[in-house]
C-alpha atoms as a PDB file:
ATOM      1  CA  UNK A   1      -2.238 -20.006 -19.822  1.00  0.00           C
ATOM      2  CA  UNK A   2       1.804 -20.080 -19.165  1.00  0.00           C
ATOM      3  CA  UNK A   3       2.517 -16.299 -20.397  1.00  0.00           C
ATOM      4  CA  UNK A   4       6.272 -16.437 -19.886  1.00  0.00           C
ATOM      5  CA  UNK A   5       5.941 -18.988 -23.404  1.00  0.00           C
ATOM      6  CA  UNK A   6       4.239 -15.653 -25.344  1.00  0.00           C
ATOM      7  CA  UNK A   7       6.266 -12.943 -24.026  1.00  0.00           C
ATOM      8  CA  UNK A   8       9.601 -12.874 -24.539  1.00  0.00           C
ATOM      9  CA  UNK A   9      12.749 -10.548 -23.692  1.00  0.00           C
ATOM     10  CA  UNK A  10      15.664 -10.284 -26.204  1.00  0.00           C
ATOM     11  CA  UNK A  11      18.520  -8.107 -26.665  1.00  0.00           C
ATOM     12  CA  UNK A  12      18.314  -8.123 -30.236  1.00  0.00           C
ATOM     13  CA  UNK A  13      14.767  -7.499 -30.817  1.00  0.00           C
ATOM     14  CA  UNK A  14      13.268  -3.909 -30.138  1.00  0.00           C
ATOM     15  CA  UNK A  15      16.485  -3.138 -27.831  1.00  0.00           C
ATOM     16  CA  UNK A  16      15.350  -6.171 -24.992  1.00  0.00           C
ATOM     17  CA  UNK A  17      11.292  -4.779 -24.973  1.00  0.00           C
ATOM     18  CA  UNK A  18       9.386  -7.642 -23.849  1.00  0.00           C
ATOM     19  CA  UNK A  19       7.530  -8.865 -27.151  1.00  0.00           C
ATOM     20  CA  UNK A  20       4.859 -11.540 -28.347  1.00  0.00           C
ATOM     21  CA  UNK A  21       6.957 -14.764 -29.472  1.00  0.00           C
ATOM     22  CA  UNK A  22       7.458 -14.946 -32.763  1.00  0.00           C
ATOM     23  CA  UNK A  23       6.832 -11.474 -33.719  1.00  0.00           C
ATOM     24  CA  UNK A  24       8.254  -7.966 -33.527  1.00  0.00           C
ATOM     25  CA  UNK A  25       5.620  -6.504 -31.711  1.00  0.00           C
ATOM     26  CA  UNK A  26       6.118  -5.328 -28.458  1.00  0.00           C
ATOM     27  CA  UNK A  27       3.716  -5.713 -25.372  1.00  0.00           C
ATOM     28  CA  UNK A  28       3.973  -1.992 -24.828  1.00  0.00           C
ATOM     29  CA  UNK A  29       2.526  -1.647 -28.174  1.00  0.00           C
ATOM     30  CA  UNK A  30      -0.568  -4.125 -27.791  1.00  0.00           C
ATOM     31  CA  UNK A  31      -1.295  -2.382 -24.624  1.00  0.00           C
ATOM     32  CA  UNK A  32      -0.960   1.025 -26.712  1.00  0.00           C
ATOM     33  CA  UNK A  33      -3.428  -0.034 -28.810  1.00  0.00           C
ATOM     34  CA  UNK A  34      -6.275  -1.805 -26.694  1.00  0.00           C
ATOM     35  CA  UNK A  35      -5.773   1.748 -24.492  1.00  0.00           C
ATOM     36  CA  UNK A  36      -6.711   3.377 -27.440  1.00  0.00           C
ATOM     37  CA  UNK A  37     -10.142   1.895 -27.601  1.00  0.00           C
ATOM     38  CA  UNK A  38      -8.860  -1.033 -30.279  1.00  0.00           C
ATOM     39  CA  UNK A  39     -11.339  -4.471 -29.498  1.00  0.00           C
ATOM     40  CA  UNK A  40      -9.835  -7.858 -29.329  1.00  0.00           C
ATOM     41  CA  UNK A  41     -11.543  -8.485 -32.963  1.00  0.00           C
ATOM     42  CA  UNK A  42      -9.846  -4.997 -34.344  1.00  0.00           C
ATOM     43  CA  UNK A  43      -6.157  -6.051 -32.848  1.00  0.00           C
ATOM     44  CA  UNK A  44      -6.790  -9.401 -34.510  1.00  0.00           C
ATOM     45  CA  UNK A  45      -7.752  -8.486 -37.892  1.00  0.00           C
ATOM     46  CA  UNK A  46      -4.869  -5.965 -38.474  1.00  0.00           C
ATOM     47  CA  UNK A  47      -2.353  -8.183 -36.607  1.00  0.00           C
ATOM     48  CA  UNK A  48      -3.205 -11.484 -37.608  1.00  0.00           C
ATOM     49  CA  UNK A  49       0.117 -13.304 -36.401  1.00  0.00           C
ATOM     50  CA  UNK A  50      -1.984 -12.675 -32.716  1.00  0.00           C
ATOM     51  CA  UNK A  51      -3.843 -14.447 -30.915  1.00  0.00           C
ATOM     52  CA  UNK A  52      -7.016 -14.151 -28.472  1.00  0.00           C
ATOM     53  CA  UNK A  53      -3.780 -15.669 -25.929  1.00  0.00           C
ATOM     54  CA  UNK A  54      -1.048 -12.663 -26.833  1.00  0.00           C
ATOM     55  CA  UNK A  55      -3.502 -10.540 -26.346  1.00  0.00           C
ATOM     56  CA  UNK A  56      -4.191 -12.327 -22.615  1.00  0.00           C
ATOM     57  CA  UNK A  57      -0.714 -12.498 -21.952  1.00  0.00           C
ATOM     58  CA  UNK A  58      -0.042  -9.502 -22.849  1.00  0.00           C
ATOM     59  CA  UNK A  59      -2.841  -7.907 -20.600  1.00  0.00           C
ATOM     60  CA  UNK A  60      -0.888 -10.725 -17.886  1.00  0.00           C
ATOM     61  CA  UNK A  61       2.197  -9.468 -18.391  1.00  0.00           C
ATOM     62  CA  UNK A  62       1.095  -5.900 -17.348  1.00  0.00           C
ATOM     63  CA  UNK A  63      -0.614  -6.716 -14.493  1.00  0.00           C
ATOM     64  CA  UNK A  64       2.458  -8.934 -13.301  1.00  0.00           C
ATOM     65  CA  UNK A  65       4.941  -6.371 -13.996  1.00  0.00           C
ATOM     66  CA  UNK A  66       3.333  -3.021 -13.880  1.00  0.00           C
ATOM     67  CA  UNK A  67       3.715  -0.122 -11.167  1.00  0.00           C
END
């Protein structure tokens, strides 16, 4: 999995958060929720513009970026 093609940066778009391509839905946010105690399937349902590989990148992007 290439995760710079799912997460994106720009300007325009939820003042420059990174964000899943495609949709307005910041990384921050994902991360929110599966912190919560949300399962893959329960992010999925609600958010069904995701997939199993946002989620991954997501979860990448952290890791990758994080303190």
């Amino acid at each position: 999995m290439n995760q710079p093609d799912r997460i994106v940066v720009e300007p325009g778009i939820l003042d420059g958060k990174p964000i899943v391509r495609g949709t307005r839905l910041s990384v921050e946010f994902v991360l929110g929720l599966l912190a919560q105690g949300w399962s893959e399937t329960d992010v999925l349902r609600n958010y069904p513009s995701l997939t199993h590989e946002d989620l991954a990148a997501c979860l990448q992007y952290a890791a990758e970026t994080g303190p």
